[in-house]
C-alpha atoms as a PDB file:
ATOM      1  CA  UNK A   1     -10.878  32.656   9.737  1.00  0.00           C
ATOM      2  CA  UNK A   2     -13.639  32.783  12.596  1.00  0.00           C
ATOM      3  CA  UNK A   3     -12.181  31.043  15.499  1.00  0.00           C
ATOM      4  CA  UNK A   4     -15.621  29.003  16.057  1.00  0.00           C
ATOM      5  CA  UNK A   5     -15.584  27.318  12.542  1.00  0.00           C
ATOM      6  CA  UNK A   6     -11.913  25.712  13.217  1.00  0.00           C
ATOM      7  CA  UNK A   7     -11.662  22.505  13.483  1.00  0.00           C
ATOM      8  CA  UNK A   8      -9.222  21.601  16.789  1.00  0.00           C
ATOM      9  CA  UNK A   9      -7.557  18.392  17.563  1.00  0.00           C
ATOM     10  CA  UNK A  10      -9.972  17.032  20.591  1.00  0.00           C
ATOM     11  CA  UNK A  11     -12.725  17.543  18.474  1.00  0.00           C
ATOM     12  CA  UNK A  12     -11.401  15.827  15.519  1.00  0.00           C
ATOM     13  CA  UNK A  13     -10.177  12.988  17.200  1.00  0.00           C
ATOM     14  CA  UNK A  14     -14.132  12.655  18.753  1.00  0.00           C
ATOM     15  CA  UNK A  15     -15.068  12.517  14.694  1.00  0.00           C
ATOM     16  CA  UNK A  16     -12.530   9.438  14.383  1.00  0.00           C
ATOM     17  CA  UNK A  17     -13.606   7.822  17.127  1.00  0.00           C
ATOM     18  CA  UNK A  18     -17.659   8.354  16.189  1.00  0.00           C
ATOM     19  CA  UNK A  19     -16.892   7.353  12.185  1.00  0.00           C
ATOM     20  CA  UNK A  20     -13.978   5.317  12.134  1.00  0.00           C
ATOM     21  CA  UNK A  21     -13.956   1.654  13.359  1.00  0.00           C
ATOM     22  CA  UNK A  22     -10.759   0.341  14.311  1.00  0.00           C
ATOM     23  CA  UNK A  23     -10.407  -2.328  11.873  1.00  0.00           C
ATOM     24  CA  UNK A  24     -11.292   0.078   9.248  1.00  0.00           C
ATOM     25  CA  UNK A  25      -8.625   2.414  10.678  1.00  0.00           C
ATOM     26  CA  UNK A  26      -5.587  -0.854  10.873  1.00  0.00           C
ATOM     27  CA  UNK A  27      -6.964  -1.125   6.756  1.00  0.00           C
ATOM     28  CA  UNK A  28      -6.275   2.066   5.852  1.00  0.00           C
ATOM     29  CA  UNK A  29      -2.691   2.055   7.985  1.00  0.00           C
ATOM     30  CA  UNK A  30      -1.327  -0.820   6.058  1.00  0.00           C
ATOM     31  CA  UNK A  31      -0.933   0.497   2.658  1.00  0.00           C
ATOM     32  CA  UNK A  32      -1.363  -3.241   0.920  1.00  0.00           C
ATOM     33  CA  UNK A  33      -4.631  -3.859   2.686  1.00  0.00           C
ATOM     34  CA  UNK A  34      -5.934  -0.240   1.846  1.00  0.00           C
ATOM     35  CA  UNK A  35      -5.116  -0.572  -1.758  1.00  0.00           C
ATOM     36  CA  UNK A  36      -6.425  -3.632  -1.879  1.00  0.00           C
ATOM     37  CA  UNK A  37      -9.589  -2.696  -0.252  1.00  0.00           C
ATOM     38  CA  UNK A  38     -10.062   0.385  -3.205  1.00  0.00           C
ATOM     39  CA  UNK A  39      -9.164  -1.475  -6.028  1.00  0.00           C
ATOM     40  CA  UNK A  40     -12.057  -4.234  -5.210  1.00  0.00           C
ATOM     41  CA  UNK A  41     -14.467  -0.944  -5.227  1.00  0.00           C
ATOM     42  CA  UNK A  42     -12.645  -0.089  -8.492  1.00  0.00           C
ATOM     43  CA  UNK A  43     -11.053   3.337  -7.417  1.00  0.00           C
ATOM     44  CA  UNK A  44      -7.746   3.615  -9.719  1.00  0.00           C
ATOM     45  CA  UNK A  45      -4.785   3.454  -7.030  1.00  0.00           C
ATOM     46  CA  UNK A  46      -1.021   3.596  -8.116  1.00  0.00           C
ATOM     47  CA  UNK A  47       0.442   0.221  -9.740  1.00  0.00           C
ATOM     48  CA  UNK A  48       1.841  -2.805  -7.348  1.00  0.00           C
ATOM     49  CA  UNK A  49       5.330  -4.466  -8.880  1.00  0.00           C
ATOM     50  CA  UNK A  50       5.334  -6.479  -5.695  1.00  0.00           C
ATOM     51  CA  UNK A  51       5.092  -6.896  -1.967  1.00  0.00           C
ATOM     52  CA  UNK A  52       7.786  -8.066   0.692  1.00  0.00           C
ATOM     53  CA  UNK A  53       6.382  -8.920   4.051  1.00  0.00           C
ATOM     54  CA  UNK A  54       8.948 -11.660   5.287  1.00  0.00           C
ATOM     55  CA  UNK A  55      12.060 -12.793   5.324  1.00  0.00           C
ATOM     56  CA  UNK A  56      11.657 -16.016   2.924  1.00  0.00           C
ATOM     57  CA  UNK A  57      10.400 -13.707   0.763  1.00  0.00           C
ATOM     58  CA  UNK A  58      13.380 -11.435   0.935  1.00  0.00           C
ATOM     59  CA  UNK A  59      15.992 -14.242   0.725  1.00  0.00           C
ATOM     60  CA  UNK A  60      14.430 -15.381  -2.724  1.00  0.00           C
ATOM     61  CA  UNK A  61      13.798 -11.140  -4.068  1.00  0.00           C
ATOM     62  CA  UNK A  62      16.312 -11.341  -6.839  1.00  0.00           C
ATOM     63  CA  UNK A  63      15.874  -7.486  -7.446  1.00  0.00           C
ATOM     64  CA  UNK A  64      17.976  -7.325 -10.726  1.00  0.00           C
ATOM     65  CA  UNK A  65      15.060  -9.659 -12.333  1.00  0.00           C
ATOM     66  CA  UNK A  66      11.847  -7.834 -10.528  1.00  0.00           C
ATOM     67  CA  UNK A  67      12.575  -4.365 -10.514  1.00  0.00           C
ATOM     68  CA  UNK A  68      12.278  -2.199 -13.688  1.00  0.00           C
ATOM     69  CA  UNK A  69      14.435   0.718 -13.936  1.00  0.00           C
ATOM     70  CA  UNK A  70      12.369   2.980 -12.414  1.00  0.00           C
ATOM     71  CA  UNK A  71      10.439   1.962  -8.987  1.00  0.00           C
ATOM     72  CA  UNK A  72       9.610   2.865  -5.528  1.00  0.00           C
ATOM     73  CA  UNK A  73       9.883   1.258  -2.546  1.00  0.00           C
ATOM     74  CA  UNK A  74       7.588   2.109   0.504  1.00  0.00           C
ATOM     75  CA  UNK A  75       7.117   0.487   3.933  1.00  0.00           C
ATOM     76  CA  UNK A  76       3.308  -0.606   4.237  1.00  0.00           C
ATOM     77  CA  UNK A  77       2.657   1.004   7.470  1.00  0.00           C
ATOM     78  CA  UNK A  78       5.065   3.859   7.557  1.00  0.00           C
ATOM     79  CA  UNK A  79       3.975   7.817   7.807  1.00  0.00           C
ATOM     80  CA  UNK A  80       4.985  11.058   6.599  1.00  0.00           C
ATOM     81  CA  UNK A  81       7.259   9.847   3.853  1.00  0.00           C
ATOM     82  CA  UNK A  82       9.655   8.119   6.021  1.00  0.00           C
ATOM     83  CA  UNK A  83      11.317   5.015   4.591  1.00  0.00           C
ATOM     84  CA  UNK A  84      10.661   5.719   0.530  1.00  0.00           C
ATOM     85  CA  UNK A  85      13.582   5.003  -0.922  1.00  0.00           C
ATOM     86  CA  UNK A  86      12.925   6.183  -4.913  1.00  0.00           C
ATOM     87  CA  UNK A  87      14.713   5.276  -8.470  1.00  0.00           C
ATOM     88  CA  UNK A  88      14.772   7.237 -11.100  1.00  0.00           C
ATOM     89  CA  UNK A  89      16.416   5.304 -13.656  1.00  0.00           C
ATOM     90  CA  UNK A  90      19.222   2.760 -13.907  1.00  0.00           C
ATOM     91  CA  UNK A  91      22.898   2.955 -15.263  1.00  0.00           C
ATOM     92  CA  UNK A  92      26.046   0.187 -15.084  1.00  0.00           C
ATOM     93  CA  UNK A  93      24.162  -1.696 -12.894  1.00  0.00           C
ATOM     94  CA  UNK A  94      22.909  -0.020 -10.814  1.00  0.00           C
ATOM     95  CA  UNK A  95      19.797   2.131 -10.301  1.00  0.00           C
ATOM     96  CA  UNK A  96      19.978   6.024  -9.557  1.00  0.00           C
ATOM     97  CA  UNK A  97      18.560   8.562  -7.267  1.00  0.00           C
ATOM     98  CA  UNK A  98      16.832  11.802  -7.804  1.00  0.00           C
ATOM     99  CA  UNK A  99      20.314  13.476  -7.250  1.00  0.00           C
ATOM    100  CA  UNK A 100      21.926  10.845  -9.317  1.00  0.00           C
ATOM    101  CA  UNK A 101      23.952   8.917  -6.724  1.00  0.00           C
ATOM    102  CA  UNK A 102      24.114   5.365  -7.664  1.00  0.00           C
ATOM    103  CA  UNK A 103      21.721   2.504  -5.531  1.00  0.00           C
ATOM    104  CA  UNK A 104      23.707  -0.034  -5.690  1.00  0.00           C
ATOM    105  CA  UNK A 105      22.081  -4.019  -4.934  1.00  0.00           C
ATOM    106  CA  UNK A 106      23.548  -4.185  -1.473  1.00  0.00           C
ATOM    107  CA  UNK A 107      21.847  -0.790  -0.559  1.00  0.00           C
ATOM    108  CA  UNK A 108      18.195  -2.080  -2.124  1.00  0.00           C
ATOM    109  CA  UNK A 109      18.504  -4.953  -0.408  1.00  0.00           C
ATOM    110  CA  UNK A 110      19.819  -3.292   3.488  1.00  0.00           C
ATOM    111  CA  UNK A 111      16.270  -0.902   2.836  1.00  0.00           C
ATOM    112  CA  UNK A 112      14.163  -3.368   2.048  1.00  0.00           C
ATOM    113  CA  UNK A 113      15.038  -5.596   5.015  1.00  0.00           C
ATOM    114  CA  UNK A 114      14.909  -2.410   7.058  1.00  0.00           C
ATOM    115  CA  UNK A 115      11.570  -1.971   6.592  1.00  0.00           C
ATOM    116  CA  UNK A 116      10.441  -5.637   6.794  1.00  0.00           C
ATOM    117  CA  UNK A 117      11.963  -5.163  10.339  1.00  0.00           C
ATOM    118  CA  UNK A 118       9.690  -2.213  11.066  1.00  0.00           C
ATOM    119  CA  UNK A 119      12.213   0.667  11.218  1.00  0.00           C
ATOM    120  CA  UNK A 120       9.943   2.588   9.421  1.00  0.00           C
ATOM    121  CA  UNK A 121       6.670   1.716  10.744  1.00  0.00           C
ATOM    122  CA  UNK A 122       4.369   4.520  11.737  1.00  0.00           C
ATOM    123  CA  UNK A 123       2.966   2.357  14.741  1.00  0.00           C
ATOM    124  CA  UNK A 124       4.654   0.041  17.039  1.00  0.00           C
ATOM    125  CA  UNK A 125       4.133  -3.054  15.011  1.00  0.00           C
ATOM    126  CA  UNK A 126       7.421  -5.031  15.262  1.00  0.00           C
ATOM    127  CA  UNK A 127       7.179  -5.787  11.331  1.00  0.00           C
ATOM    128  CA  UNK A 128       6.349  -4.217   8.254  1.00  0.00           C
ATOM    129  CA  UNK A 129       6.108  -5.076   4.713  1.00  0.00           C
ATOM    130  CA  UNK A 130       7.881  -3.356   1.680  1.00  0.00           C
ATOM    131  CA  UNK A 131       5.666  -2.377  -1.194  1.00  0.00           C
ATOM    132  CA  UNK A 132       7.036  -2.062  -4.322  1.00  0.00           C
ATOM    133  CA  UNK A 133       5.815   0.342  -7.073  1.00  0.00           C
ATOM    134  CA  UNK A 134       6.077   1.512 -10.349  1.00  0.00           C
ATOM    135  CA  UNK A 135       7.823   5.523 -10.107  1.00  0.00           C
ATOM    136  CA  UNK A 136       4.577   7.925 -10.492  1.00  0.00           C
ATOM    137  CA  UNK A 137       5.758  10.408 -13.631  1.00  0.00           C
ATOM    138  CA  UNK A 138       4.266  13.687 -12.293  1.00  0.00           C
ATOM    139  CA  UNK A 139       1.524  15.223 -14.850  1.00  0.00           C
ATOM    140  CA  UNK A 140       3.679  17.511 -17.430  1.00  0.00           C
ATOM    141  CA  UNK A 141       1.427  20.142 -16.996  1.00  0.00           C
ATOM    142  CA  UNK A 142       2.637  20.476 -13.386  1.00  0.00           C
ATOM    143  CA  UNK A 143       5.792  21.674 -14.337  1.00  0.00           C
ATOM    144  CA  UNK A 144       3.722  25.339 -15.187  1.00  0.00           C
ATOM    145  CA  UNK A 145       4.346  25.648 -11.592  1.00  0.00           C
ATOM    146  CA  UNK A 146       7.195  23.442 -10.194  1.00  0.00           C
ATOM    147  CA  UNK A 147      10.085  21.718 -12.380  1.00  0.00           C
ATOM    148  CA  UNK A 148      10.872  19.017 -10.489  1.00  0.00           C
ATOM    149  CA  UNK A 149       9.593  16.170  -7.966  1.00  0.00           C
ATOM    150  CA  UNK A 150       5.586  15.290  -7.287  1.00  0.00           C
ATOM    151  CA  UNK A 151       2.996  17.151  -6.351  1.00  0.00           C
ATOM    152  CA  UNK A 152      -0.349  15.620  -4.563  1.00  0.00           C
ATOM    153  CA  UNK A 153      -3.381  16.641  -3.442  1.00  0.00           C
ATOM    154  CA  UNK A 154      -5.041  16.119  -0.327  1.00  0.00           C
ATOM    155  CA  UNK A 155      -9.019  15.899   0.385  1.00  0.00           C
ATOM    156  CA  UNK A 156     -11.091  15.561   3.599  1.00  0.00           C
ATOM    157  CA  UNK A 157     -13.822  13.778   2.673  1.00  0.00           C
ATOM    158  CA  UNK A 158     -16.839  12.954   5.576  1.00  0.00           C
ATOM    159  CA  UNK A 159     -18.995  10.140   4.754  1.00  0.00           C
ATOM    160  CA  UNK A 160     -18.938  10.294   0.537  1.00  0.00           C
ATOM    161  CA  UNK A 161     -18.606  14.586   0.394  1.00  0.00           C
ATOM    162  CA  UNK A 162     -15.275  16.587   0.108  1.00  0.00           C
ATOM    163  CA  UNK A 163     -15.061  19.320   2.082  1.00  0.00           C
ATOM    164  CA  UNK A 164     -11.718  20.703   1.342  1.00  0.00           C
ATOM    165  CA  UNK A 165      -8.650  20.257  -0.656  1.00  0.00           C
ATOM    166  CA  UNK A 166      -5.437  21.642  -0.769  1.00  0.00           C
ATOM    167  CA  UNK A 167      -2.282  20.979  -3.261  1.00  0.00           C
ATOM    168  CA  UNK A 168       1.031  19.975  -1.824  1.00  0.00           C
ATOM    169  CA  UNK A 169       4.250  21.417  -4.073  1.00  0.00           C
ATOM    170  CA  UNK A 170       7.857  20.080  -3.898  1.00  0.00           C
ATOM    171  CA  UNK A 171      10.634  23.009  -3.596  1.00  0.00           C
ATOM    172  CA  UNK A 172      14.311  22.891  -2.938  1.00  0.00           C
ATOM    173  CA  UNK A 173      13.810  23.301   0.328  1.00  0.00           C
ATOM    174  CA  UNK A 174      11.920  20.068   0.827  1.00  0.00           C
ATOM    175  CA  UNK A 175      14.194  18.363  -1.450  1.00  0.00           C
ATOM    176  CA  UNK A 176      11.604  17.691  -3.786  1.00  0.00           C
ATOM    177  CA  UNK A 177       9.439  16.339  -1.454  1.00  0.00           C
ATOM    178  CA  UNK A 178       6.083  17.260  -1.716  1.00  0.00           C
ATOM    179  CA  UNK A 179       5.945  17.470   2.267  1.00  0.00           C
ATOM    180  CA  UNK A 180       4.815  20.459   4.060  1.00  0.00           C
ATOM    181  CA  UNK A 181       6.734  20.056   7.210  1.00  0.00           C
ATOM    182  CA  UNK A 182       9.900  19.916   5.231  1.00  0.00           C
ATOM    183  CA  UNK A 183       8.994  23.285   3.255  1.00  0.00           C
ATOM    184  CA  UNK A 184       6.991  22.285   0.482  1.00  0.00           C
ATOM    185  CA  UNK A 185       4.193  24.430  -0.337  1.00  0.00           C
ATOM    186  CA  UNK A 186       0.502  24.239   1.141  1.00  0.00           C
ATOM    187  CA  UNK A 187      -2.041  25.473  -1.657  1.00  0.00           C
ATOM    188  CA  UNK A 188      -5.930  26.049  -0.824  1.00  0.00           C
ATOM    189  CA  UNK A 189      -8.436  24.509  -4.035  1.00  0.00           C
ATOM    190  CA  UNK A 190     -11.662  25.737  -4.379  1.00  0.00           C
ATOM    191  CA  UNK A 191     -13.767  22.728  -3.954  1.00  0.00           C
ATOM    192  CA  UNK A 192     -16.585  24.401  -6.817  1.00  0.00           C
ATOM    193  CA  UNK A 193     -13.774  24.760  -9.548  1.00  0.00           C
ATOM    194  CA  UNK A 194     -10.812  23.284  -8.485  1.00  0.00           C
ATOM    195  CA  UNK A 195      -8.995  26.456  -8.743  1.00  0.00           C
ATOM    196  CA  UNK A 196      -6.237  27.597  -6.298  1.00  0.00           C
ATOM    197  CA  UNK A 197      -6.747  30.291  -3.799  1.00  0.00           C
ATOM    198  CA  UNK A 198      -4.219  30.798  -1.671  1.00  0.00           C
ATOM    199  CA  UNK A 199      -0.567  28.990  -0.819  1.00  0.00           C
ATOM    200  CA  UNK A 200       1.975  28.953   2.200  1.00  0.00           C
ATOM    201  CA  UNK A 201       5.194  27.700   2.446  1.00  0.00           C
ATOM    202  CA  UNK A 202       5.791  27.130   6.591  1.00  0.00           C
ATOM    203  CA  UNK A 203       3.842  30.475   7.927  1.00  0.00           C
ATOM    204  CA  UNK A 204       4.544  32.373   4.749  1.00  0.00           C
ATOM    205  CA  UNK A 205       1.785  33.422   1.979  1.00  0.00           C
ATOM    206  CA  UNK A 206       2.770  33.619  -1.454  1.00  0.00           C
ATOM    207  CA  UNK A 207       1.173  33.870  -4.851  1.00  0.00           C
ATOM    208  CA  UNK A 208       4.524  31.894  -6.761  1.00  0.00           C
ATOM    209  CA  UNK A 209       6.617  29.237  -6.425  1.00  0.00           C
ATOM    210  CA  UNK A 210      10.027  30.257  -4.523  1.00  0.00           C
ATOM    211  CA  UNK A 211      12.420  28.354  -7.009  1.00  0.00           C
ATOM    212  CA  UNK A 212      10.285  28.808 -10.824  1.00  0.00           C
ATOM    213  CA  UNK A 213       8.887  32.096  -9.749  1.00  0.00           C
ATOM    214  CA  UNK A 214       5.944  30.667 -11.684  1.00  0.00           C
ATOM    215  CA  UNK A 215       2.464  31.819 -10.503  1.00  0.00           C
ATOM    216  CA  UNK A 216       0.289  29.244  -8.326  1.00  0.00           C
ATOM    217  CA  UNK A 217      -2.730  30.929  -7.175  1.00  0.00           C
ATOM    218  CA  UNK A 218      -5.451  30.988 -10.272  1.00  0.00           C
ATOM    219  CA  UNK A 219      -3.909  27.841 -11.770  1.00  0.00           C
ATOM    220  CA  UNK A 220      -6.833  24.833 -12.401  1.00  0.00           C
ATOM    221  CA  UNK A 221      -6.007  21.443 -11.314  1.00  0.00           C
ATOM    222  CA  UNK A 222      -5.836  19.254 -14.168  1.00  0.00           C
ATOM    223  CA  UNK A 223      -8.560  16.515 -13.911  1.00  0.00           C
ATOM    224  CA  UNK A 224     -10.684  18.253 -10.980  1.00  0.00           C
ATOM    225  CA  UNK A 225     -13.919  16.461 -11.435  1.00  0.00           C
ATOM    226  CA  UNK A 226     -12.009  13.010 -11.582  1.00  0.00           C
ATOM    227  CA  UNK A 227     -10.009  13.666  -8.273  1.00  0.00           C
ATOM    228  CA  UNK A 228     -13.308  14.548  -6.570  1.00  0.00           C
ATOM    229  CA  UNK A 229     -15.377  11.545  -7.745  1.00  0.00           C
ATOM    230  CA  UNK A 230     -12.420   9.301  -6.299  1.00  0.00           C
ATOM    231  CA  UNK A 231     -12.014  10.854  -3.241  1.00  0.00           C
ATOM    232  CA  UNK A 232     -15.688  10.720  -2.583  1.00  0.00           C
ATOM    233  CA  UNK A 233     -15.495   6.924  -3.176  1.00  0.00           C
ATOM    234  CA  UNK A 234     -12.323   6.072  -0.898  1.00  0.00           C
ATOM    235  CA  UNK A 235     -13.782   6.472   2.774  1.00  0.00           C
ATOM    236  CA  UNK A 236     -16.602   3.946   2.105  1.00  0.00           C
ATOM    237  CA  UNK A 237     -14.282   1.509   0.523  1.00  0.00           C
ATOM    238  CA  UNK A 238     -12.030   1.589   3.224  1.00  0.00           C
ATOM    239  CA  UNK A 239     -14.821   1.608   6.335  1.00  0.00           C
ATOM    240  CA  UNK A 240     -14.035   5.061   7.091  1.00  0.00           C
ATOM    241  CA  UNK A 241     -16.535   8.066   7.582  1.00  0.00           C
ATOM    242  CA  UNK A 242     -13.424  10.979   8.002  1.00  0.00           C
ATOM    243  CA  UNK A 243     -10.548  10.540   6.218  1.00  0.00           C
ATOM    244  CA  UNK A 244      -7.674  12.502   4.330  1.00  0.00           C
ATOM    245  CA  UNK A 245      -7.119  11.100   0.614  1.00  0.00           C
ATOM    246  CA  UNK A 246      -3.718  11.579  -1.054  1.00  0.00           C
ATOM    247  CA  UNK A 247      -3.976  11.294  -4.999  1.00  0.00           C
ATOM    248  CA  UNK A 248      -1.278  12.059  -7.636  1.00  0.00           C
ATOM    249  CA  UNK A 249      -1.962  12.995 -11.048  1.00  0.00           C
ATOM    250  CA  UNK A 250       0.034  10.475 -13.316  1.00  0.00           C
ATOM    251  CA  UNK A 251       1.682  11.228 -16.891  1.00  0.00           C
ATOM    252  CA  UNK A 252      -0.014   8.110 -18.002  1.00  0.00           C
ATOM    253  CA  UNK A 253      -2.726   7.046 -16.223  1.00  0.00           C
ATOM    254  CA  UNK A 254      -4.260  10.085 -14.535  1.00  0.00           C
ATOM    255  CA  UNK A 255      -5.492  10.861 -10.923  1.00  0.00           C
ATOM    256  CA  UNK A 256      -4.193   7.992  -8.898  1.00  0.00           C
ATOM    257  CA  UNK A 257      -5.223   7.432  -4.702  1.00  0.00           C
ATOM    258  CA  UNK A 258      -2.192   6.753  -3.223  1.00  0.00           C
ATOM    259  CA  UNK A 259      -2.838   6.867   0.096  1.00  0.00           C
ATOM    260  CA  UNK A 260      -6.446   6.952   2.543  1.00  0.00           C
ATOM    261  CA  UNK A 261      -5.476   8.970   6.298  1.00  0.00           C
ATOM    262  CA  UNK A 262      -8.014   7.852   8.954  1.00  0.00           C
ATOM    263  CA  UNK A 263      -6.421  10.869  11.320  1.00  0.00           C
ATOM    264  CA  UNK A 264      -5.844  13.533   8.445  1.00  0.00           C
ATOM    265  CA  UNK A 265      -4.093  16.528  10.080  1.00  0.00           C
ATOM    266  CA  UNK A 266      -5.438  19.646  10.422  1.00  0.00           C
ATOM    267  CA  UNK A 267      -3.076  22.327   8.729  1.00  0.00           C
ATOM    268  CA  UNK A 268      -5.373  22.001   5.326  1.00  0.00           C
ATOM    269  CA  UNK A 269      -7.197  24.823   7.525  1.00  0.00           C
ATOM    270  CA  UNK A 270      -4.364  27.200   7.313  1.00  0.00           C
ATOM    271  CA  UNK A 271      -3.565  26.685   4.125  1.00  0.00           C
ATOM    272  CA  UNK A 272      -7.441  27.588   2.939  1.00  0.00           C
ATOM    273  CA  UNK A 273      -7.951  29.901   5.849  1.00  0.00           C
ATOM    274  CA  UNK A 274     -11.388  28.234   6.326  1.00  0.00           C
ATOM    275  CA  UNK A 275     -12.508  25.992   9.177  1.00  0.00           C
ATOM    276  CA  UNK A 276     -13.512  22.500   8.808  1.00  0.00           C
ATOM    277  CA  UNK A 277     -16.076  22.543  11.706  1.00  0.00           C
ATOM    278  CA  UNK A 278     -17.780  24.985   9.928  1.00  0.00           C
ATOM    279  CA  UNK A 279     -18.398  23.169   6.686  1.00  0.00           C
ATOM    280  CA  UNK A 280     -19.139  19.834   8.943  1.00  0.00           C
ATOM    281  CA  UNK A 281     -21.906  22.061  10.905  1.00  0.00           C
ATOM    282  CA  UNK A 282     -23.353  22.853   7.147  1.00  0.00           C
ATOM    283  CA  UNK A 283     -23.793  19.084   6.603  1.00  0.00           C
ATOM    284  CA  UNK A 284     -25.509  18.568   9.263  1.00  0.00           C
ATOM    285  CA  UNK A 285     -22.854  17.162  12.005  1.00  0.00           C
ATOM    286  CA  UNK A 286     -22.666  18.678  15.181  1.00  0.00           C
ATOM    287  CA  UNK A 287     -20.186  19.428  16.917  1.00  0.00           C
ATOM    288  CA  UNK A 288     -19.208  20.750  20.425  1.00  0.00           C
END
């Protein structure tokens, strides 16, 4: 990867300050204002079962009539996955984990008042809401590559064009997590064909999955054409003209946006071994 086509920190963070106002930035930070903001434009986000944002709230959340068996529960402002607390299913009373250790009401209810107290916020806002969803069931034809958890896909999108994309896979190692810095998998997509090019896991290349042995490079993202056209759509919704979008591919209902990053990181570089500063330069910005 040419060294003058990489796209490094200072000069990203000169893109977010030229295309992304701060209130449009604060939007896309708070989860419930962000997918509020896309579903208006009419870009399909994941599912709301409801939102906790203070304590009257909480003391009247009977969870045992609100909560199907399956759900998760998010702070509104948090970041890298911190403070999801996840069920799977529900048995004697009380809803499971992923592992299948029991949640039991008590433990819902400590999390959720965790989060309203901003233990989990990504910023130093001294109060968060919880937003609660319905579980995402991971596209079957996933499971071709891993068996278990749920893989996204990230875009950086400037203005209403995608420059890159890569796919994020769960392993054991990120305890099904589809998180990079916990050793999921990094996965380059051709933007053209939505086909993938190259993976990582951490510094490592690979062509398979660690834990199916299943092959990962060559395989077509289901619904490519679909994930672009909403990712194109998400930056303008939310005010933003550079941004990272986060969408899921649903059993049921498809590509999904679950999330809109106004400072997307920059390892989706790696991961493609192509520079972002490049393909800005090609669309006319210029850069330093």
């Amino acid at each position: 990867m040419p060294v003058d086509q990489i796209l490094g920190i200072n000069m990203r963070n000169a893109l977010i300050a030229k295309y992304n106002p701060r209130e449009a930035i604060e939007r896309a930070r708070d989860k419930v204002a962000a997918k509020v903001a896309l579903n208006a434009q009419g870009i399909a986000t994941t599912g709301t079962i409801c939102v906790i944002s203070e304590y009257g709230e909480l003391m009247r959340f009977d969870p045992h009539k609100v909560l199907p068996d399956q759900w998760a529960i998010k702070p509104a402002r948090g970041s890298q996955g911190d403070g999801i607390l996840l069920s799977v299913g529900k048995k004697d009373g009380h809803w499971l984990k992923g592992s299948g250790a029991p949640l039991t009401t008590d433990y819902v209810m400590n999390h959720i008042r965790r989060i309203v107290d901003g233990q989990f916020s990504g910023d130093s806002a001294a109060e968060d809401a919880a937003l609660i969803e319905p579980l995402i069931q991971a596209d079957p034809r996933f499971s071709s590559i891993a068996d278990g958890g749920l893989p996204d896909l990230r875009m950086i999108c400037l203005g209403t064009e995608p420059l890159m994309a890569m796919a994020r896979f769960p392993t054991d190692e990120s305890d099904g997590k589809a998180n990079l810095h916990q050793g999921g998998i990094g996965a380059g997509i051709r933007l053209d064909t939505g086909v993938i090019h190259r993976a990582m896991q951490g510094k490592k290349v690979m062509t398979h999955h660690p834990d199916t042995g299943r092959p990962i490079v060559g395989y077509q993202i289901p619904g490519w054409d679909v994930c672009l056209e909403l990712a194109s759509k998400c930056g303008k919704a939310i005010g933003l003209g550079y941004c990272g979008v986060d969408i899921v591919l649903d059993r049921n209902d498809g590509p999904l946006v679950i999330e809109v990053n106004a400072h997307p990181g920059l390892e989706i570089q790696n991961t493609n071994l192509h520079g972002l500063k490049g393909l800005m330069e090609l669309c006319g910005e210029k850069l330093g």
